[in-house]
C-alpha atoms as a PDB file:
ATOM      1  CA  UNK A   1     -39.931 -86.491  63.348  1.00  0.00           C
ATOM      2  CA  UNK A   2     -37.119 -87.939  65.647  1.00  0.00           C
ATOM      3  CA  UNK A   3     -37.047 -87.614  69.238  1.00  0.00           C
ATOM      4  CA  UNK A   4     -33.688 -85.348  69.114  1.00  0.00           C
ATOM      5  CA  UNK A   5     -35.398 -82.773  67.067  1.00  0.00           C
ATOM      6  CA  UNK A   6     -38.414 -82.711  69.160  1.00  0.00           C
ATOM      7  CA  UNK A   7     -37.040 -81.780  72.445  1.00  0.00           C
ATOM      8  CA  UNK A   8     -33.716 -80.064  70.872  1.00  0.00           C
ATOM      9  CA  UNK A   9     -34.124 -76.516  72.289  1.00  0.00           C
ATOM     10  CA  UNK A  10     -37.049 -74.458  74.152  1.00  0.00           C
ATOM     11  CA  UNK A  11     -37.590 -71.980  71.856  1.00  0.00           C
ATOM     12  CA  UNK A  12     -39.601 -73.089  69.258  1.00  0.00           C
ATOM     13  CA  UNK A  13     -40.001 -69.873  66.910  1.00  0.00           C
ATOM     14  CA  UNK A  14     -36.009 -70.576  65.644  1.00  0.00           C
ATOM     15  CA  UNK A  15     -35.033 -71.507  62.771  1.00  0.00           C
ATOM     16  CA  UNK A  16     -33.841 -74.821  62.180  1.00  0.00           C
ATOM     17  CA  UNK A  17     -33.167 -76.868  59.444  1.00  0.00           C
ATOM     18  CA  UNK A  18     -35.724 -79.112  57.741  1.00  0.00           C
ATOM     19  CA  UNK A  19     -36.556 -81.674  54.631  1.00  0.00           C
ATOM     20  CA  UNK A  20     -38.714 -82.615  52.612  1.00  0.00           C
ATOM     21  CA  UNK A  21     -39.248 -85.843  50.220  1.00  0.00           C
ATOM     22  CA  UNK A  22     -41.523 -85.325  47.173  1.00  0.00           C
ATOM     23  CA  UNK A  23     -42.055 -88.588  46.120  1.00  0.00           C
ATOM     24  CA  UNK A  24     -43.537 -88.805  42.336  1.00  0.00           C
ATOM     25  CA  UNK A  25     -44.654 -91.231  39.969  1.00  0.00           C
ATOM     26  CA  UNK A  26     -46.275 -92.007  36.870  1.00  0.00           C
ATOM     27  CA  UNK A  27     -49.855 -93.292  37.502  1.00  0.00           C
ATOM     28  CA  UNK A  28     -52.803 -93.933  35.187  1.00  0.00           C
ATOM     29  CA  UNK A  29     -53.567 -90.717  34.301  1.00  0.00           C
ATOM     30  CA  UNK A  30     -50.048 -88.908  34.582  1.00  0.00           C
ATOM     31  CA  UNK A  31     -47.898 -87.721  37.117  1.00  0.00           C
ATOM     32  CA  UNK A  32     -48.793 -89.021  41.074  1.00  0.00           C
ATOM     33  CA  UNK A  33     -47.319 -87.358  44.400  1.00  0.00           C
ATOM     34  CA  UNK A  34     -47.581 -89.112  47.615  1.00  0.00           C
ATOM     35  CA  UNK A  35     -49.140 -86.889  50.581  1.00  0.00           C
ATOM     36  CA  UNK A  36     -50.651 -87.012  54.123  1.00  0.00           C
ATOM     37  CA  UNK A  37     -52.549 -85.286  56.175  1.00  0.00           C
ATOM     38  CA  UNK A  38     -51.236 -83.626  59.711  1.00  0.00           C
ATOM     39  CA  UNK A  39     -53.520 -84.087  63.038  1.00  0.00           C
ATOM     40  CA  UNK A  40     -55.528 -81.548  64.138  1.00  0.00           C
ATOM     41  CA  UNK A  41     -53.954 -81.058  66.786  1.00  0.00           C
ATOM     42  CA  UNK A  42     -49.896 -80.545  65.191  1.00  0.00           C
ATOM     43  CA  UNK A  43     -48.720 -77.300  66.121  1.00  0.00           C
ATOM     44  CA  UNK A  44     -47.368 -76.775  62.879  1.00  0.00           C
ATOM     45  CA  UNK A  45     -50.233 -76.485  59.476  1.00  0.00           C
ATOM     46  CA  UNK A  46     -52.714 -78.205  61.320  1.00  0.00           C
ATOM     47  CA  UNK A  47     -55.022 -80.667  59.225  1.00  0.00           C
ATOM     48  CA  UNK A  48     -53.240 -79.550  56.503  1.00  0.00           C
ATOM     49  CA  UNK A  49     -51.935 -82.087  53.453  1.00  0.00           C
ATOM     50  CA  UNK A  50     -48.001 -81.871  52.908  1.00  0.00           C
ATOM     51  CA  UNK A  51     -45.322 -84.267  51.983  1.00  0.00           C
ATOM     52  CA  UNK A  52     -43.540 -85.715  54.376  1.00  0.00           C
ATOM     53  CA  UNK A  53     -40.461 -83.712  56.074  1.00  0.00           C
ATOM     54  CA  UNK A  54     -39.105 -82.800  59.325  1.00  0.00           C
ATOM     55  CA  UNK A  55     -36.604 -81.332  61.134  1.00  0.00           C
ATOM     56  CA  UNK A  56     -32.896 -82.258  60.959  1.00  0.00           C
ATOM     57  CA  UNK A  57     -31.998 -84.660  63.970  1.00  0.00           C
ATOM     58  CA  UNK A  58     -28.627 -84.295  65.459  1.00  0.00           C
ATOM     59  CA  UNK A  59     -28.014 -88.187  64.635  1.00  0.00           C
ATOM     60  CA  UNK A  60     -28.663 -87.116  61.005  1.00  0.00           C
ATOM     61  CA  UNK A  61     -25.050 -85.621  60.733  1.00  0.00           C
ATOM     62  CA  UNK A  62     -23.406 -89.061  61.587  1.00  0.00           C
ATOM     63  CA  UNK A  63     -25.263 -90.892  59.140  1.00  0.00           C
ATOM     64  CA  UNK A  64     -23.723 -92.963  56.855  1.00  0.00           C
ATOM     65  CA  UNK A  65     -24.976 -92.792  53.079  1.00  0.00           C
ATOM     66  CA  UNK A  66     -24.648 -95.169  50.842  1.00  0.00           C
ATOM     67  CA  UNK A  67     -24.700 -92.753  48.107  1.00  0.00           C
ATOM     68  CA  UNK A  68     -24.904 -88.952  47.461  1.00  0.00           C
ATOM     69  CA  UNK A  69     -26.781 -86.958  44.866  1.00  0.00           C
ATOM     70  CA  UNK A  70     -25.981 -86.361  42.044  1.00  0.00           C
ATOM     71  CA  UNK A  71     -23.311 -83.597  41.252  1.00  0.00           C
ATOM     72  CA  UNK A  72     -25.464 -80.641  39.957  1.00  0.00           C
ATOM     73  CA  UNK A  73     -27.673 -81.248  43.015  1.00  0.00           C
ATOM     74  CA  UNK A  74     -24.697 -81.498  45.403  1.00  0.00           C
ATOM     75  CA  UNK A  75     -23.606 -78.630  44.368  1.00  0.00           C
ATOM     76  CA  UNK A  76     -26.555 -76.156  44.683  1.00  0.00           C
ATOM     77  CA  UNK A  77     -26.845 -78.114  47.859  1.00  0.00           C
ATOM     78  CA  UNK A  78     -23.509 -77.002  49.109  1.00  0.00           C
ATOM     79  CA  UNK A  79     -22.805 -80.565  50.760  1.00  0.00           C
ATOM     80  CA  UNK A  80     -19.074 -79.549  51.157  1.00  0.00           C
ATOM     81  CA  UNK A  81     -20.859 -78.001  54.522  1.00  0.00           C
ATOM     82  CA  UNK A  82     -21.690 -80.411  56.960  1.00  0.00           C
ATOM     83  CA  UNK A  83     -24.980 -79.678  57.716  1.00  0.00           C
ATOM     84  CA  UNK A  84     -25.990 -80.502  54.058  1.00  0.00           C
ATOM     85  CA  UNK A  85     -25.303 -84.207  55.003  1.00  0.00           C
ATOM     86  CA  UNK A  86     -27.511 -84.119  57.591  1.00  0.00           C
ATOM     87  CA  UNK A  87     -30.040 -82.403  55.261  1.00  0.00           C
ATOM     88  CA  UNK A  88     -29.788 -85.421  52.802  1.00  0.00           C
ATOM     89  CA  UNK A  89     -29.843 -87.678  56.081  1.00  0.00           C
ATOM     90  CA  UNK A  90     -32.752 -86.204  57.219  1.00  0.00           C
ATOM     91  CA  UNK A  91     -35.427 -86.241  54.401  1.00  0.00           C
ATOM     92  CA  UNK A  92     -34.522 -90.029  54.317  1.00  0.00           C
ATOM     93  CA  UNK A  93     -35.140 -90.799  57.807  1.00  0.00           C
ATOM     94  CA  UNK A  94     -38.341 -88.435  57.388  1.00  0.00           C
ATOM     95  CA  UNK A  95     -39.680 -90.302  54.740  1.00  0.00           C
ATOM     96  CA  UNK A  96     -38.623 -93.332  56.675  1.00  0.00           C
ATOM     97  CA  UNK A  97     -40.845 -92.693  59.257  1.00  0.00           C
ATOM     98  CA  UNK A  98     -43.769 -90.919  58.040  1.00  0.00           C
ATOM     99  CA  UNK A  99     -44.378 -93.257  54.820  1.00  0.00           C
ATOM    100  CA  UNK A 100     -42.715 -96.377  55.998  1.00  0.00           C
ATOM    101  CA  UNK A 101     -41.150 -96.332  52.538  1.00  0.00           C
ATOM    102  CA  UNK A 102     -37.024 -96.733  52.661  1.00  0.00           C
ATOM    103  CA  UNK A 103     -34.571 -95.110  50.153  1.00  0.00           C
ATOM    104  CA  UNK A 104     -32.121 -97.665  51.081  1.00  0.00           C
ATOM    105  CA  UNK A 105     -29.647-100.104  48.947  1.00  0.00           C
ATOM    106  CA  UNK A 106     -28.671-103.490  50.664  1.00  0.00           C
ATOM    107  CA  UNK A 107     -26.151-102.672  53.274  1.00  0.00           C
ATOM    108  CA  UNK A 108     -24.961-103.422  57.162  1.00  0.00           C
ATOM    109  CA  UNK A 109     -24.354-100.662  59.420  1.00  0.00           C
ATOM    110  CA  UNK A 110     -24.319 -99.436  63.096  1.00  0.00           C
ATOM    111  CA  UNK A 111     -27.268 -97.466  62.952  1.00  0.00           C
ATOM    112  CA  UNK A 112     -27.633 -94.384  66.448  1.00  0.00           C
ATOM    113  CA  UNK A 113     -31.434 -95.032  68.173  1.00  0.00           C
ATOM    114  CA  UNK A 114     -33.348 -92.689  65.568  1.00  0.00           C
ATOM    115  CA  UNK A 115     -32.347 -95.054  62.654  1.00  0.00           C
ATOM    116  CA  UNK A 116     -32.128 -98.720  64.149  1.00  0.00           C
ATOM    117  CA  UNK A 117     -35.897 -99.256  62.568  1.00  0.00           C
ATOM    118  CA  UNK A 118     -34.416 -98.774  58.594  1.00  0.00           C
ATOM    119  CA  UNK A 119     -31.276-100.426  59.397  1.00  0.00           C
ATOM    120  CA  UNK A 120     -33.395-103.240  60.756  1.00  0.00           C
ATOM    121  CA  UNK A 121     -34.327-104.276  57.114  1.00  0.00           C
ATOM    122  CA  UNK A 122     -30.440-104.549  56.337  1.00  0.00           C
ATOM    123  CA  UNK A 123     -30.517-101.372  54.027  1.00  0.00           C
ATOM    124  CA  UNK A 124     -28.370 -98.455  54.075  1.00  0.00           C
ATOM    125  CA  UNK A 125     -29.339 -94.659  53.532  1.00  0.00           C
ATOM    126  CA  UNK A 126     -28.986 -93.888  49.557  1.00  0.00           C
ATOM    127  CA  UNK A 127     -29.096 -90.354  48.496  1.00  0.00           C
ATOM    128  CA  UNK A 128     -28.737 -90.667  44.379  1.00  0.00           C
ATOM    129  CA  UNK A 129     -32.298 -90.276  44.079  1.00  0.00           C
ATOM    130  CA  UNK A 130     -32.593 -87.325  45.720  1.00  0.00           C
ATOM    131  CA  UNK A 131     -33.122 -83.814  43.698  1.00  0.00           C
ATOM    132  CA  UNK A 132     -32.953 -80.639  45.743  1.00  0.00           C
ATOM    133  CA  UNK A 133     -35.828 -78.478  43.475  1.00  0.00           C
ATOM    134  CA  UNK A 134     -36.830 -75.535  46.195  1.00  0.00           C
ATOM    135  CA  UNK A 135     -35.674 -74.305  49.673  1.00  0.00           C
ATOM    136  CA  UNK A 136     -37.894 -71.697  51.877  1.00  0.00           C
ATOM    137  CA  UNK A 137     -37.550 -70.052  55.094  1.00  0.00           C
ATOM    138  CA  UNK A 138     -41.180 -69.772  57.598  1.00  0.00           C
ATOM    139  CA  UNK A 139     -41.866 -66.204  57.842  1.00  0.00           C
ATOM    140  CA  UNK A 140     -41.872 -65.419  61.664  1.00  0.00           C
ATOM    141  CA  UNK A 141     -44.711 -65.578  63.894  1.00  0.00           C
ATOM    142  CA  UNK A 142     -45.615 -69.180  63.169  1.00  0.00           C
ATOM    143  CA  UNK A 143     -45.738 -71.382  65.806  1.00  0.00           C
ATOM    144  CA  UNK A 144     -42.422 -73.561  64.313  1.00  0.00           C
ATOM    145  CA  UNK A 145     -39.869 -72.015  61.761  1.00  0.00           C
ATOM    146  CA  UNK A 146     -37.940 -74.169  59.719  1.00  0.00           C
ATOM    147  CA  UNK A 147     -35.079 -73.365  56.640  1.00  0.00           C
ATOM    148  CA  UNK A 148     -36.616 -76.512  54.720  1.00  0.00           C
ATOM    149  CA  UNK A 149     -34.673 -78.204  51.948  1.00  0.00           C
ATOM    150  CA  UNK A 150     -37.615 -79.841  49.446  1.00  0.00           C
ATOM    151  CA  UNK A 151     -35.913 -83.247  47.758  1.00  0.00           C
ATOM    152  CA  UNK A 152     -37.470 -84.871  44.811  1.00  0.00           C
ATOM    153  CA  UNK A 153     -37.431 -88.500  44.438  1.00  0.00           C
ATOM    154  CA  UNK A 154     -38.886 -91.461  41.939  1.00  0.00           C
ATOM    155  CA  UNK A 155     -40.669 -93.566  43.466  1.00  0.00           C
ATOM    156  CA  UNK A 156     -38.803 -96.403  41.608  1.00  0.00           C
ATOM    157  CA  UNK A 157     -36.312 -95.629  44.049  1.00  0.00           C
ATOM    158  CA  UNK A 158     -38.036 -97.068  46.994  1.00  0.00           C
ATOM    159  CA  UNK A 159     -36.968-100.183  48.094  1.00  0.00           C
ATOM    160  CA  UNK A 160     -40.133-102.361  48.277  1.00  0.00           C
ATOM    161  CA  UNK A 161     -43.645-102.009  47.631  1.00  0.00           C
ATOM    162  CA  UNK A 162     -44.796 -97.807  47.014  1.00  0.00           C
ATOM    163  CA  UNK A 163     -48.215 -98.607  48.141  1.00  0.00           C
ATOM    164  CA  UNK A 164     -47.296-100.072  51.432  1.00  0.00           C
ATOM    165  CA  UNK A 165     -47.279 -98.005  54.434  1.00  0.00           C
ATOM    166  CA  UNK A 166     -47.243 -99.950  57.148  1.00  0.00           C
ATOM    167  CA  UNK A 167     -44.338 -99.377  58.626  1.00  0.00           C
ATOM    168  CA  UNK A 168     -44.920 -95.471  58.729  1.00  0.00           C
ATOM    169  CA  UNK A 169     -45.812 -93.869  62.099  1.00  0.00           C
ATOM    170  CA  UNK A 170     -49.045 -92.053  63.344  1.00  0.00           C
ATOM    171  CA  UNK A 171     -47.446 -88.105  62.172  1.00  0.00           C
ATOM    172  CA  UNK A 172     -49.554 -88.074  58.672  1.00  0.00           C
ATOM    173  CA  UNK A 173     -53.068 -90.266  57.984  1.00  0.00           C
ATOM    174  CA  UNK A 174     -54.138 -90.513  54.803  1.00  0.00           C
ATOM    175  CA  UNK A 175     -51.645 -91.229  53.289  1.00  0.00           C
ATOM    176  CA  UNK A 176     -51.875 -91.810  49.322  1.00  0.00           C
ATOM    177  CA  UNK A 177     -51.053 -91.382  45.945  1.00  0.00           C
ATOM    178  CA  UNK A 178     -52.482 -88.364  44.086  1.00  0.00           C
ATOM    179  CA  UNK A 179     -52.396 -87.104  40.261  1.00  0.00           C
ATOM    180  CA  UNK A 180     -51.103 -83.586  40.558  1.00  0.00           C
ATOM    181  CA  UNK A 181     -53.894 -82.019  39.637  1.00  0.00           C
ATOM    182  CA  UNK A 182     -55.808 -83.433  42.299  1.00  0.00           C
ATOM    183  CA  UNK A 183     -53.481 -82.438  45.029  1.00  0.00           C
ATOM    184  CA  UNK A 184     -53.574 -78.791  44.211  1.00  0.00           C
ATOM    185  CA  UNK A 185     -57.387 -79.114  45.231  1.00  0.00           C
ATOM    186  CA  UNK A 186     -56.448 -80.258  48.420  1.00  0.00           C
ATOM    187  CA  UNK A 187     -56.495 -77.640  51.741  1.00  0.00           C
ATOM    188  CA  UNK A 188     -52.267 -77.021  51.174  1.00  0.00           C
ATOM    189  CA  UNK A 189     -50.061 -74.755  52.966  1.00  0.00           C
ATOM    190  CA  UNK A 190     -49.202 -72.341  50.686  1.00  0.00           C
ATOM    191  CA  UNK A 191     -45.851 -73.081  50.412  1.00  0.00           C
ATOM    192  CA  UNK A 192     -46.783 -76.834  49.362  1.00  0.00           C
ATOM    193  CA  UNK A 193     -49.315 -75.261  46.323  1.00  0.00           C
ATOM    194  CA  UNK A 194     -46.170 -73.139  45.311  1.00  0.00           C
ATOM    195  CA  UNK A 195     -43.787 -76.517  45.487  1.00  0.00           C
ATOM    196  CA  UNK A 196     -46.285 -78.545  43.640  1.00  0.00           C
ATOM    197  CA  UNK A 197     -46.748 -75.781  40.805  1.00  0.00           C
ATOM    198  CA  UNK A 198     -42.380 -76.627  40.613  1.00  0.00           C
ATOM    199  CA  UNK A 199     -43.378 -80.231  40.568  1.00  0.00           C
ATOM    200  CA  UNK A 200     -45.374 -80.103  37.382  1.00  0.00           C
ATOM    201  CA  UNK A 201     -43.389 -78.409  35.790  1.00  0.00           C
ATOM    202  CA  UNK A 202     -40.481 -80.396  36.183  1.00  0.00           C
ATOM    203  CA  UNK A 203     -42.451 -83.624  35.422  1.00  0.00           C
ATOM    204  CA  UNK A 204     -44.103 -81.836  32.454  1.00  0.00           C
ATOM    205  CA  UNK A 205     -39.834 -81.446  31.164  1.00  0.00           C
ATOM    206  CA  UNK A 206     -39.076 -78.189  32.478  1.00  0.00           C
ATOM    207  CA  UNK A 207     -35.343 -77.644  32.924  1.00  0.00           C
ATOM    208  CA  UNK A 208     -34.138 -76.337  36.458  1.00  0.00           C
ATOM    209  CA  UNK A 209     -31.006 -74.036  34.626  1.00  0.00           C
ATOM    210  CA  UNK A 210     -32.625 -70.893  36.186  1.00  0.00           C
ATOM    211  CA  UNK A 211     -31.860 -72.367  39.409  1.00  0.00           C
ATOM    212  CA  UNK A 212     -33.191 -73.644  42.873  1.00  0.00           C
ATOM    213  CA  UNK A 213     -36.673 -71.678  43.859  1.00  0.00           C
ATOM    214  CA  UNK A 214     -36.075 -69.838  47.390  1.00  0.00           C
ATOM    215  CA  UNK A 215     -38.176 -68.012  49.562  1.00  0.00           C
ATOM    216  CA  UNK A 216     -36.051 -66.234  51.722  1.00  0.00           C
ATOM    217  CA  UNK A 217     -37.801 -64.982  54.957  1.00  0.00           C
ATOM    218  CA  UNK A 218     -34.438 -64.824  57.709  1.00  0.00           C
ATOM    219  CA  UNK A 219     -34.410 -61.458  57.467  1.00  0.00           C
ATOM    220  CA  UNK A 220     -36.942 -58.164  58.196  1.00  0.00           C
ATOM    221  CA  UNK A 221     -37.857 -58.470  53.672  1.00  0.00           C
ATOM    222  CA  UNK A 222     -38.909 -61.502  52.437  1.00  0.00           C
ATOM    223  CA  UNK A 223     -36.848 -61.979  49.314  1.00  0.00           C
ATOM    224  CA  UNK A 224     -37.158 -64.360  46.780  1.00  0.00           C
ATOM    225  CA  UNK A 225     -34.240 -65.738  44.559  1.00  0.00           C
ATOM    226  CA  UNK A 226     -32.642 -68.770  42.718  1.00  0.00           C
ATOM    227  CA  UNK A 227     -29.687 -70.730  43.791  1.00  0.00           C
ATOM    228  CA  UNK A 228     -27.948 -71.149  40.941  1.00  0.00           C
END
């Protein structure tokens, strides 16, 4: 997570805009997901395996990319708002820093503080390999509350080698590649077991046409609907 983001307001029970990189793969015995483990000490699911993700760093917005998703997912994504941008942005820069892995295409550009590190290896922020597949809303009373934006992504789309992380900061350990199966066994959040149920589907051929999963907990109801 960025600097800006960390120390953006004092009140840390608002809501504020997150994402989220599923990264998946086909491995030896089927579809693979790449996951780590938050510190014991995180205020936020504590020792708990998730993808990587973060919150939305005001340098996010000014972010060139190189590419956006594709149309169906731009759409549902509402990217004519600005904020989207920064959404796409953000689970770059996320993944950036968590994984060391870069969704970047060759590519020269004034990069703000938060992004000199992926600009660095001449690569510019590329968003056509990102598919938005679920969005949900922390119910209140946890420690942080984010509106998080979960992206999709194939690993072929990394640029470099999948298995090396050593670029990728302290925020997750253990980081590696699991079959699907095996990451539902993990201890999950339960809004990660309910993403990864999405996942296999999807990568067993499922169709999205019913729309974009959200849990909707803004208000005093928790709702749950599809953005279609």
């Amino acid at each position: 997570m960025g600097l800006a983001a960390e120390h953006a307001a004092d009140d840390k029970t608002r809501v504020r805009p997150a994402a989220t990189v599923i990264l998946l793969r086909q491995g030896a015995s089927g579809p693979e997901v790449l996951m780590g483990m938050r510190g014991a000490g995180a205020a936020f699911m504590p020792s708990k395996f998730v993808f990587p993700g973060g919150a939305v760093d005001s340098e996010d917005a000014r972010v060139p990319l190189a590419r956006l998703p594709a149309p169906e997912c731009c759409r549902r994504l509402d990217l004519a708002d600005p904020g989207a941008h920064a959404l796409a942005a953000a689970a770059i820069r996320e993944l950036w820093e968590e994984t060391g892995l870069p969704l970047g295409v060759p590519g020269d550009w004034d990069a703000p503080e938060g992004w000199r590190d992926f600009a660095a290896r001449g690569l510019l922020p590329d968003a056509a390999g990102l598919r938005f597949i679920f969005r949900a809303i922390t119910p209140p009373g946890r420690p942080r509350r984010f509106d998080a934006r979960f992206f999709l992504a194939d690993a072929a789309r990394i640029s470099g080698d999948p298995e090396d992380f050593s670029r990728a900061c302290d925020e997750l350990s253990h980081l590696h590649w699991l079959p699907l199966a095996e990451a539902r066994r993990l201890d999950l959040p339960f809004i990660t077991e309910v993403v990864l149920a999405e996942v296999a589907a999807l990568a067993s051929g499922a169709d999205d046409a019913a729309g974009v999963p959200f849990f909707d907990n803004s208000g005093p109801v928790p709702t749950f609907r599809r953005l279609t």
